[in-house]
C-alpha atoms as a PDB file:
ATOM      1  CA  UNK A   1     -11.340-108.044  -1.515  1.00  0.00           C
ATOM      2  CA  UNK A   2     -14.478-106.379  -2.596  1.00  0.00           C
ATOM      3  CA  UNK A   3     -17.395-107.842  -1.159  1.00  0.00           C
ATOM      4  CA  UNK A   4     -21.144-107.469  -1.334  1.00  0.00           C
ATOM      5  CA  UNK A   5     -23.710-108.944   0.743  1.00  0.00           C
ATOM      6  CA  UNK A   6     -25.486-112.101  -1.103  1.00  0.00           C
ATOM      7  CA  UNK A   7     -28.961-113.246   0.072  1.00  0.00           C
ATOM      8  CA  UNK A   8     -29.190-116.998   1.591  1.00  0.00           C
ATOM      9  CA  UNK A   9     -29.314-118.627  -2.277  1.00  0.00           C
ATOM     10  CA  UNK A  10     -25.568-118.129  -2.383  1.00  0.00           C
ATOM     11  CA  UNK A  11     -23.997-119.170   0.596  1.00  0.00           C
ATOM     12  CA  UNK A  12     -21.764-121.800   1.941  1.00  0.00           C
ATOM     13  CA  UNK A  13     -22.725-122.595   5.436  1.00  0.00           C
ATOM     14  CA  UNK A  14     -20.188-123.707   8.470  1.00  0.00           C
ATOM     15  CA  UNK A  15     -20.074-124.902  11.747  1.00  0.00           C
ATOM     16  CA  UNK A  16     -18.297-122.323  14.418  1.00  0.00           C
ATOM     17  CA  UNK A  17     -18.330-124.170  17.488  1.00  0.00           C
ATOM     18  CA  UNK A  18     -19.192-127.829  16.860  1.00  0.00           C
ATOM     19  CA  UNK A  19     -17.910-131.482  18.634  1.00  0.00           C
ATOM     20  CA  UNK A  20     -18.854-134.330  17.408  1.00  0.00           C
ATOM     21  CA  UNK A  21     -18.840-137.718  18.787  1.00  0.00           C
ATOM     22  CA  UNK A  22     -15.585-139.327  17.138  1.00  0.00           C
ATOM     23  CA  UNK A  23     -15.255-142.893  17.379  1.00  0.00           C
ATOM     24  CA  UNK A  24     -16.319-145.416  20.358  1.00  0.00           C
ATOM     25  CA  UNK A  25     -19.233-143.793  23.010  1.00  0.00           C
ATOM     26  CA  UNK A  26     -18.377-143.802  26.772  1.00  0.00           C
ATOM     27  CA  UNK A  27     -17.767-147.311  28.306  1.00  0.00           C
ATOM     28  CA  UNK A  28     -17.558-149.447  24.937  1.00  0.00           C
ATOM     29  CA  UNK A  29     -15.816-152.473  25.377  1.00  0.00           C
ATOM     30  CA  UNK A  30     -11.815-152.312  24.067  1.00  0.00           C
ATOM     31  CA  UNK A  31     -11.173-155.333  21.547  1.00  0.00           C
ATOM     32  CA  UNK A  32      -9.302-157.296  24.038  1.00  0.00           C
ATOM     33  CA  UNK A  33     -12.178-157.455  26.337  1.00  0.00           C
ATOM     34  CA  UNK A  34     -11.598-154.949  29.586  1.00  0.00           C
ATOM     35  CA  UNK A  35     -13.884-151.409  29.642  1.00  0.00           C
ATOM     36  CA  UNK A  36     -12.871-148.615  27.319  1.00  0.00           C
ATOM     37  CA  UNK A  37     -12.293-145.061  28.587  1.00  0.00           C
ATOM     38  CA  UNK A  38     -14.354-142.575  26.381  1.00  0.00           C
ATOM     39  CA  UNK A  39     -12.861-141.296  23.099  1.00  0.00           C
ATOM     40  CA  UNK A  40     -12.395-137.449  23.298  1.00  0.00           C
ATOM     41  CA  UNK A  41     -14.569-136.054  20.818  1.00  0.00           C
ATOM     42  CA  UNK A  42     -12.959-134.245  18.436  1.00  0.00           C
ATOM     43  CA  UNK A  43     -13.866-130.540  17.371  1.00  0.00           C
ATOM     44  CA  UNK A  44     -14.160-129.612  14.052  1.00  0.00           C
ATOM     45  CA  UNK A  45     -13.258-125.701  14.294  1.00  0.00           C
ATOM     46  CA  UNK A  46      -9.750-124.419  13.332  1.00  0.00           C
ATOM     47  CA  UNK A  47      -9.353-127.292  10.633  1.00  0.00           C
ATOM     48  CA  UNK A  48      -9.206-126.517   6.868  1.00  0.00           C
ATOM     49  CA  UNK A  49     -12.099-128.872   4.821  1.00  0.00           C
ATOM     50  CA  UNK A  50     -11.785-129.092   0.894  1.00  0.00           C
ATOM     51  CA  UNK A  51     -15.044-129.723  -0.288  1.00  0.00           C
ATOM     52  CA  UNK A  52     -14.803-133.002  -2.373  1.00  0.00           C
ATOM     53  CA  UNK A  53     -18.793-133.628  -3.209  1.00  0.00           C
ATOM     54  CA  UNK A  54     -22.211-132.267  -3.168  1.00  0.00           C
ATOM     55  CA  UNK A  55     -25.199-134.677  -3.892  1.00  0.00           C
ATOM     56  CA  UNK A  56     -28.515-132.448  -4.967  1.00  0.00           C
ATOM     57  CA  UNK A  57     -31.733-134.413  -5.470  1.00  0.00           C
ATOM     58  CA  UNK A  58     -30.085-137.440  -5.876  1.00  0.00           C
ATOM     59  CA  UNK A  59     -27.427-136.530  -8.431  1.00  0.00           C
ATOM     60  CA  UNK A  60     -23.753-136.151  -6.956  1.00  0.00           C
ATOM     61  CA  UNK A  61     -20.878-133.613  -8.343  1.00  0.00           C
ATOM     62  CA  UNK A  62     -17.104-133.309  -8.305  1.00  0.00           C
ATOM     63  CA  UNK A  63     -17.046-129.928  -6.753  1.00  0.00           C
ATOM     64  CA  UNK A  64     -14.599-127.519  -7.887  1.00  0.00           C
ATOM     65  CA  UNK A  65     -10.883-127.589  -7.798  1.00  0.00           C
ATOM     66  CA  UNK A  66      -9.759-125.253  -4.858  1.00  0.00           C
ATOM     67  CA  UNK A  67     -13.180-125.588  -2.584  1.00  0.00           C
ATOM     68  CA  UNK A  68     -12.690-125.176   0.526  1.00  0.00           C
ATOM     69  CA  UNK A  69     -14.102-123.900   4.364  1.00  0.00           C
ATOM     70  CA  UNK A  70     -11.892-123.188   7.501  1.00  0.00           C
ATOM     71  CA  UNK A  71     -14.370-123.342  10.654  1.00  0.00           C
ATOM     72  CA  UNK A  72     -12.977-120.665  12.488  1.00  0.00           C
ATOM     73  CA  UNK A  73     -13.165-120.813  16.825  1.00  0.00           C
ATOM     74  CA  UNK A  74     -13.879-117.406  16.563  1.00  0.00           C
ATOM     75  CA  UNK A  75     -17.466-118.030  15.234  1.00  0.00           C
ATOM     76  CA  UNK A  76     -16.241-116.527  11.490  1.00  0.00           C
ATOM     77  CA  UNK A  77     -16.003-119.363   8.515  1.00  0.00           C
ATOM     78  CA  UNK A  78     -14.180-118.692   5.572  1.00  0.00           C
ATOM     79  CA  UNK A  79     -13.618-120.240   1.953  1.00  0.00           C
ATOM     80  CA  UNK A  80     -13.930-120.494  -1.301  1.00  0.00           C
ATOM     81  CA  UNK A  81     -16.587-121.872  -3.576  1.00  0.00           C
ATOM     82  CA  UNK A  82     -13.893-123.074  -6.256  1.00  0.00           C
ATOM     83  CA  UNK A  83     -14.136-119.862  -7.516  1.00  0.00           C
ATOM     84  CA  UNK A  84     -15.672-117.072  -5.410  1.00  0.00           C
ATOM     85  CA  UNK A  85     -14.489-116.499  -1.537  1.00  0.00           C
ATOM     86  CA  UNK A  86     -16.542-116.303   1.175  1.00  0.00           C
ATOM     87  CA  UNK A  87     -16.603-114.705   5.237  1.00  0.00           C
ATOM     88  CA  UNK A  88     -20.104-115.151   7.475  1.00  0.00           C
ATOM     89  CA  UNK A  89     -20.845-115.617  11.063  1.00  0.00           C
ATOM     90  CA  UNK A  90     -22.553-118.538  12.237  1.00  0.00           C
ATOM     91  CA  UNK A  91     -24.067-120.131  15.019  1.00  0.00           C
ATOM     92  CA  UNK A  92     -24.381-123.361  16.139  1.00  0.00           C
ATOM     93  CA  UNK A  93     -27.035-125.159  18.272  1.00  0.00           C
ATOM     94  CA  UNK A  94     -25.470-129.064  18.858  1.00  0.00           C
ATOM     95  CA  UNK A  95     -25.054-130.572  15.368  1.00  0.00           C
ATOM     96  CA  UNK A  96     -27.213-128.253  14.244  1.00  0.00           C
ATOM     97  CA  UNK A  97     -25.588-125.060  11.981  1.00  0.00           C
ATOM     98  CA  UNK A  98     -26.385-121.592  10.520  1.00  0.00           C
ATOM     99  CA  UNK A  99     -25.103-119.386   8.548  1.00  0.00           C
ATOM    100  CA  UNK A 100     -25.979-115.262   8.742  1.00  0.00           C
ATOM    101  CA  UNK A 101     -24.503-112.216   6.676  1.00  0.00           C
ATOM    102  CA  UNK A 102     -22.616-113.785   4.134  1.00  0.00           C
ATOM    103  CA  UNK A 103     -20.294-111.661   2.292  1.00  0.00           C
ATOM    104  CA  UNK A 104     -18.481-113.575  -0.564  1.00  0.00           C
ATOM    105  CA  UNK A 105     -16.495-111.985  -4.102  1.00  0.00           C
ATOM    106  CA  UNK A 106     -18.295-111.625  -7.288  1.00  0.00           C
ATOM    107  CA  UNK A 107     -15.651-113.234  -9.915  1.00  0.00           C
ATOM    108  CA  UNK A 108     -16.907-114.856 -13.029  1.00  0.00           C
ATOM    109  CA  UNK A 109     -14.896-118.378 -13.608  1.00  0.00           C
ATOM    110  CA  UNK A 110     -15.028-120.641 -16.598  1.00  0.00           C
ATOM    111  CA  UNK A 111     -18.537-121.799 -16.997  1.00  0.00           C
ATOM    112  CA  UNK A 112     -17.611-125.914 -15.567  1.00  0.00           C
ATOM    113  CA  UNK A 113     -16.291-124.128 -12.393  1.00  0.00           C
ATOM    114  CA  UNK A 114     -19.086-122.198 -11.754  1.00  0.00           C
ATOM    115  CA  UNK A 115     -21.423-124.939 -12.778  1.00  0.00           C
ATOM    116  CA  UNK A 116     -19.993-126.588 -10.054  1.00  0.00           C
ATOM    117  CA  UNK A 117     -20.032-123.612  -7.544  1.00  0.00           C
ATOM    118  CA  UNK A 118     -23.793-123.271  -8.167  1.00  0.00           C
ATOM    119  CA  UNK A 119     -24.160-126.631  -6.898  1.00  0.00           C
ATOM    120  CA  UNK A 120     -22.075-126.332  -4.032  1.00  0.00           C
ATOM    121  CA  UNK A 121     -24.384-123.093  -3.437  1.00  0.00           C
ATOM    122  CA  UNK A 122     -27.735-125.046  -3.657  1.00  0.00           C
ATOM    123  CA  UNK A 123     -26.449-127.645  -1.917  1.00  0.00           C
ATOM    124  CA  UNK A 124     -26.191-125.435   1.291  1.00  0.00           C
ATOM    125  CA  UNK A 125     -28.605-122.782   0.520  1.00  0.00           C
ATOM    126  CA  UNK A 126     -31.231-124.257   3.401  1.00  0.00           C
ATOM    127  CA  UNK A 127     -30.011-122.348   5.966  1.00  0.00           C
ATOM    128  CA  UNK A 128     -29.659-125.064   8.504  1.00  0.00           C
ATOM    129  CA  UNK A 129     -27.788-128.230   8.279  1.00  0.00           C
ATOM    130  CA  UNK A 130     -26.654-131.215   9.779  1.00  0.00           C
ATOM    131  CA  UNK A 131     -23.108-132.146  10.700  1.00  0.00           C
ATOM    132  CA  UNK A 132     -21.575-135.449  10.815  1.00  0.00           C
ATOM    133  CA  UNK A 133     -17.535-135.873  11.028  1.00  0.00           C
ATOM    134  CA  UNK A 134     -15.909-139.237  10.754  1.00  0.00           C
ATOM    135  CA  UNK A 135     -12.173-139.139  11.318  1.00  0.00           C
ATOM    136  CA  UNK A 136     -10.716-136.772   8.959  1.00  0.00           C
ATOM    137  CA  UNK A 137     -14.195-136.524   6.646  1.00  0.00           C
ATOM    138  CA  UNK A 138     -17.062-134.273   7.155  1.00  0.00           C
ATOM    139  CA  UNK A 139     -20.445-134.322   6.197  1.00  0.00           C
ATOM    140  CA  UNK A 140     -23.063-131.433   6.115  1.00  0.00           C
ATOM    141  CA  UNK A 141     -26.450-132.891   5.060  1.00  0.00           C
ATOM    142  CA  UNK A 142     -29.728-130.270   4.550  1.00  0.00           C
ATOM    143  CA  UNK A 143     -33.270-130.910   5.707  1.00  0.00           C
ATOM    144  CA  UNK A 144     -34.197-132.503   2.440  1.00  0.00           C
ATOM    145  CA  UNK A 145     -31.197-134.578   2.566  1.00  0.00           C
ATOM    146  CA  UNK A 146     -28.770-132.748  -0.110  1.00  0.00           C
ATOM    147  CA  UNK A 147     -24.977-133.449   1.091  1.00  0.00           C
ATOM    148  CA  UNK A 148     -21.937-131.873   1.276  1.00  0.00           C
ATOM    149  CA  UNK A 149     -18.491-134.002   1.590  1.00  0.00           C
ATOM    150  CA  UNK A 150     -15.796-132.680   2.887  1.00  0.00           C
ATOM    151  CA  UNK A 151     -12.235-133.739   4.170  1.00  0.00           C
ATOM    152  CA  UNK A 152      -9.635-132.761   6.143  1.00  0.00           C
ATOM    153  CA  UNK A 153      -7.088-130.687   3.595  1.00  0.00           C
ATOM    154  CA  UNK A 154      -3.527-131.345   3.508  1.00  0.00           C
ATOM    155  CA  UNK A 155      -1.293-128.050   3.530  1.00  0.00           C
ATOM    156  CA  UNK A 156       0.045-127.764  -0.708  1.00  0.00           C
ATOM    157  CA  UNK A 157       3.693-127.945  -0.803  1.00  0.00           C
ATOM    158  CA  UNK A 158       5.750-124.917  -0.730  1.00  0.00           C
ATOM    159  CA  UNK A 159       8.342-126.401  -3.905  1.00  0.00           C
ATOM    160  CA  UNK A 160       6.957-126.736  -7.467  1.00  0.00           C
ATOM    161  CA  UNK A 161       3.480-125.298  -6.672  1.00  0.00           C
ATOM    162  CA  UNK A 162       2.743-122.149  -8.742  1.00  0.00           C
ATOM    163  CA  UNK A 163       1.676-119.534  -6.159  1.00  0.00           C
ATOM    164  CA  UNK A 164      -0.940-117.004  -7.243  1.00  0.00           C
ATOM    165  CA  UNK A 165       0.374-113.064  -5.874  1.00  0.00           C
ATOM    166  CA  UNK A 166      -2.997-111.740  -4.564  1.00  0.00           C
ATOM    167  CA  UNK A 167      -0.902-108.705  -2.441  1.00  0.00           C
ATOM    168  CA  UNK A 168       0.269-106.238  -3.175  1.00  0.00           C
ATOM    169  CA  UNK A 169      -3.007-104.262  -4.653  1.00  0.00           C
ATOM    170  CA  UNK A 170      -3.016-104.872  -8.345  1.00  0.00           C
ATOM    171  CA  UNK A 171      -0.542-107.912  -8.012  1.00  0.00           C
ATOM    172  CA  UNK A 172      -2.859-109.151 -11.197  1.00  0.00           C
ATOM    173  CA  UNK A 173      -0.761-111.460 -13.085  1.00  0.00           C
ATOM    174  CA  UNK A 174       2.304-111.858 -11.146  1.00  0.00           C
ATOM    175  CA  UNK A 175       2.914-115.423  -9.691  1.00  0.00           C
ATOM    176  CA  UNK A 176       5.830-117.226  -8.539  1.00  0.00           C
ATOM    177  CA  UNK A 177       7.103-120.941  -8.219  1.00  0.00           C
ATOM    178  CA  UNK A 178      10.077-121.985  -5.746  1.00  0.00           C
ATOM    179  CA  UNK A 179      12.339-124.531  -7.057  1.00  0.00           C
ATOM    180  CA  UNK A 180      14.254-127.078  -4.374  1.00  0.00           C
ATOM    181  CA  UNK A 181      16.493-128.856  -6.533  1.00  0.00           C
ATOM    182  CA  UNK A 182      17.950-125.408  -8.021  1.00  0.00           C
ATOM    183  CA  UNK A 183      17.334-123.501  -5.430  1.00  0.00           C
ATOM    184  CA  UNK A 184      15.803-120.885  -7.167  1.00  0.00           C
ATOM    185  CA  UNK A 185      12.208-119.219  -7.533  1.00  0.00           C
ATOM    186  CA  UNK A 186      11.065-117.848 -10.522  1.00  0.00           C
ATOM    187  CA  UNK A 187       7.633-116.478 -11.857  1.00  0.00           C
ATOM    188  CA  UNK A 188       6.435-113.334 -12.949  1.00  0.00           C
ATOM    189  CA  UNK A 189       5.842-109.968 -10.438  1.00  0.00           C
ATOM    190  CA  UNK A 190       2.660-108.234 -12.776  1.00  0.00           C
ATOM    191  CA  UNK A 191       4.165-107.020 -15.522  1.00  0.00           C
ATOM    192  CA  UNK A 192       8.210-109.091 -15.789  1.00  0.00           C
ATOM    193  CA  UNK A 193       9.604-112.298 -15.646  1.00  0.00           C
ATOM    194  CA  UNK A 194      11.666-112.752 -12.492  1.00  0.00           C
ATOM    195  CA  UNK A 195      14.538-115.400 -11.061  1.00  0.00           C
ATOM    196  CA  UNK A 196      16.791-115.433  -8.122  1.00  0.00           C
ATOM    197  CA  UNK A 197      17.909-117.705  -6.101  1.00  0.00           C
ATOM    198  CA  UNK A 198      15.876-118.857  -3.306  1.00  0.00           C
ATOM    199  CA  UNK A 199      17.174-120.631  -0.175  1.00  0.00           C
ATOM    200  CA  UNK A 200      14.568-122.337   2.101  1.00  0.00           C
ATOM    201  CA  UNK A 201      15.681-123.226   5.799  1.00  0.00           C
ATOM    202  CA  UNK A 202      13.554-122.969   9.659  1.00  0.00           C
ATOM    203  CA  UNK A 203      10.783-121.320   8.468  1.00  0.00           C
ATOM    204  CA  UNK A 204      12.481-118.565   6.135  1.00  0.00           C
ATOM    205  CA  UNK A 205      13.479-117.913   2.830  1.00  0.00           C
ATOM    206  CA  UNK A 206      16.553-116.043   1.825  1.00  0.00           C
ATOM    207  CA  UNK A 207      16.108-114.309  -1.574  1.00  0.00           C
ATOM    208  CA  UNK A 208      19.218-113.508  -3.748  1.00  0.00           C
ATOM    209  CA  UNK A 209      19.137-110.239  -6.152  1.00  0.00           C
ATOM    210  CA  UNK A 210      16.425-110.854  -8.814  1.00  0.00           C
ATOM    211  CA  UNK A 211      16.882-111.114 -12.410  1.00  0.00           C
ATOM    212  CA  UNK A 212      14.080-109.398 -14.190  1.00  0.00           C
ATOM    213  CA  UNK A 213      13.125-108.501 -17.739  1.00  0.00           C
ATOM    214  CA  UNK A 214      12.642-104.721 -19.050  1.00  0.00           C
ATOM    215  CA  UNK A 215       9.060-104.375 -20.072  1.00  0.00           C
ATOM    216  CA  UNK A 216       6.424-101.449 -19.362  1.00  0.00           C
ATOM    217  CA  UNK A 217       3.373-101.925 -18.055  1.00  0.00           C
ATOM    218  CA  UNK A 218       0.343 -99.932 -16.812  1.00  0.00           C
ATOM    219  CA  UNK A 219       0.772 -97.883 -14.032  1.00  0.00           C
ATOM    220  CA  UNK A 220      -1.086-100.107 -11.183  1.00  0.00           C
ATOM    221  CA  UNK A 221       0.790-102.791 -12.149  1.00  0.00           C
ATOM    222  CA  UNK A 222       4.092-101.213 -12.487  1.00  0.00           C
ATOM    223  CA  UNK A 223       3.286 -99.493  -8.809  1.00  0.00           C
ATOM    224  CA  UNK A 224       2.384-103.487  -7.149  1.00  0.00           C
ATOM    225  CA  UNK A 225       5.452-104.741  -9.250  1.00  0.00           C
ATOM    226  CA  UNK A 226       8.094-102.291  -7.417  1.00  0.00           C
ATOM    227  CA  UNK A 227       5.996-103.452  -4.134  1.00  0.00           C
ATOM    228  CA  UNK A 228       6.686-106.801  -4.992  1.00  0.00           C
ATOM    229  CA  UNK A 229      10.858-106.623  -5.410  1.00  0.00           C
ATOM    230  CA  UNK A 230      11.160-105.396  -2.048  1.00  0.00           C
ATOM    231  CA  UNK A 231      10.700-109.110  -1.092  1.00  0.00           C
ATOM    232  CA  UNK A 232      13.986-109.899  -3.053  1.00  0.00           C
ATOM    233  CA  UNK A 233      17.528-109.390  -1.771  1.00  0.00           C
ATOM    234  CA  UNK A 234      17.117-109.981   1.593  1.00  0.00           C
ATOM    235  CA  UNK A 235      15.093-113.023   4.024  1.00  0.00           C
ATOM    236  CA  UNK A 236      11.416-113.358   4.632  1.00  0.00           C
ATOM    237  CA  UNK A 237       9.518-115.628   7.429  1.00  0.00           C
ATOM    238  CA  UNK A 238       7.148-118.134   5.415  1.00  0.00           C
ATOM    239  CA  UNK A 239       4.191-120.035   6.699  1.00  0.00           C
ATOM    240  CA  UNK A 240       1.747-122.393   4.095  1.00  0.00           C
ATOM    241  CA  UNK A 241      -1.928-122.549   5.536  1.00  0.00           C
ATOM    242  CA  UNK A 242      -4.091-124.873   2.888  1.00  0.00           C
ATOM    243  CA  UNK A 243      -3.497-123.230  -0.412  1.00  0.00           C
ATOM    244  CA  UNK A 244      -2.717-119.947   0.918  1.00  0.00           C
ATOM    245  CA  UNK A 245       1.305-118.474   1.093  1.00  0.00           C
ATOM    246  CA  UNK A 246       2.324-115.456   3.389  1.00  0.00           C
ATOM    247  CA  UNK A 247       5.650-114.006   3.282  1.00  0.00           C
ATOM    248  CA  UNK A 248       6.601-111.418   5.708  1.00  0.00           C
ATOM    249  CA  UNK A 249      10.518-109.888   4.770  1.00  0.00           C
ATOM    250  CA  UNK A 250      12.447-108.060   6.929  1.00  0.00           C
ATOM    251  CA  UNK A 251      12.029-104.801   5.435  1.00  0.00           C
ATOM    252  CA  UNK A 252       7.660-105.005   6.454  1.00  0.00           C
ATOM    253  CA  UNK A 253       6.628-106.432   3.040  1.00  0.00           C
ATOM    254  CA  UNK A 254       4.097-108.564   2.779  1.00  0.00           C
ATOM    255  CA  UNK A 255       3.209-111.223  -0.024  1.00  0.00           C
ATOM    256  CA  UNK A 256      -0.068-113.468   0.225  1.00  0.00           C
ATOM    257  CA  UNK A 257      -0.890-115.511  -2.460  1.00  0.00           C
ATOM    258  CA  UNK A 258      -3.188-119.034  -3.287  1.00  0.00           C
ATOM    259  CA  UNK A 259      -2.634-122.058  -5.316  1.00  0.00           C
ATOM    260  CA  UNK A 260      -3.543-122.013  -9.372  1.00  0.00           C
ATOM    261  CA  UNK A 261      -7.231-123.259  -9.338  1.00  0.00           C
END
């Protein structure tokens, strides 16, 4: 994706390598009276947070459909704002997080969405925050006591959700939904409609011969179109991640693509 380095106004800040006390301390009492053994504290890298909140001077908004930040163990976070996607490093001192060298996309969404990304934005833009996680909710809180809210994100569901193609190059319009009851997926590949029959089992998908409509398109999209076929007629390893879909056929194709936001 093209990128372009944003200053600190426009970031989303993460927490690389970060435990935090999750719940009773060392030696609490259990509930039926003997001495505890300490909870492990659970770590908050390699999970996938949708943002659900940000509170800026006192005033609190619904962020964005499709927010999100993965806390990489590799000290790399990545997301989305709701509408643009982010990478950065960061580093970590306790509870205590930064982010440096942001490099995010520069799409323009409907003006709600990126209402709401600017206040994700501000929300973090202090450079360093506090973390707090409880259970399967995270909170990021700055210095002047703006929030974040954040919880744990369930994986979308690989049947009836429309996937956005964003591979091939050029991919553009195409998109594709997977139905279980028929058996079939159907969508569009850039430039035609397209149907086959799709059968899901261990982690693969076998696709049948597709069924496509005869229009002409520009060139780039005619050129990611053919690209994209080469998934049909044959079987292709799946894996769901968040809102993100990779398929990897046989033949070496590839096919990434996100949830509608």
């Amino acid at each position: 994706m093209d990128r372009q380095k944003h200053t600190p106004r426009r970031t989303l800040a993460a927490v690389a390598v970060l435990v935090v006390p999750f719940a009773a301390a060392c030696g609490s009492e259990k509930a039926g009276g003997g001495s505890g053994a300490a909870e492990a504290e659970r770590p908050v890298t390699g999970v996938r947070w949708s943002v659900d909140s940000v509170t800026v001077d006192g005033a609190t908004h619904h962020a964005p459909d499709g927010a999100h930040l993965t806390l990489g163990e590799d000290g790399r976070a990545t997301g989305s704002y709701g509408c643009n996607l982010f990478e950065a490093r960061v580093r970590t001192d306790g509870d205590r997080v930064r982010l440096m060298d942001p490099e995010t996309t520069l799409r323009a969404c409907d003006e709600q969405v990126m209402k709401g990304e600017s206040a994700v934005s501000r929300a973090l833009a202090a450079g360093e925050l506090k973390s707090d996680v409880e259970g399967d909710r995270l909170t990021l809180t700055t210095a002047s006591g703006d929030t974040v809210r954040l919880s744990e994100a369930q994986d979308s569901p690989l049947h009836g959700t429309r996937w956005n193609v964003t591979t091939p190059d050029g991919a553009g319009r195409a998109h594709l939904t997977f139905d279980k009851k028929r058996g079939t997926v159907s969508g569009n590949l850039g430039c035609n409609q397209v149907n086959a029959d799709a059968t899901v089992r261990d982690g693969h998908i076998t696709l049948g011969v597709p069924s496509l409509t005869r229009m002409m398109c520009e060139d780039s999209l005619m050129d990611a179109e053919k690209a994209l076929t080469k998934l049909f007629n044959g079987t292709a390893t799946y894996a769901v991640d968040g809102d993100a879909l990779r398929l990897t056929s046989e033949n070496g194709t590839e096919v990434r693509a996100v949830t509608a936001r």
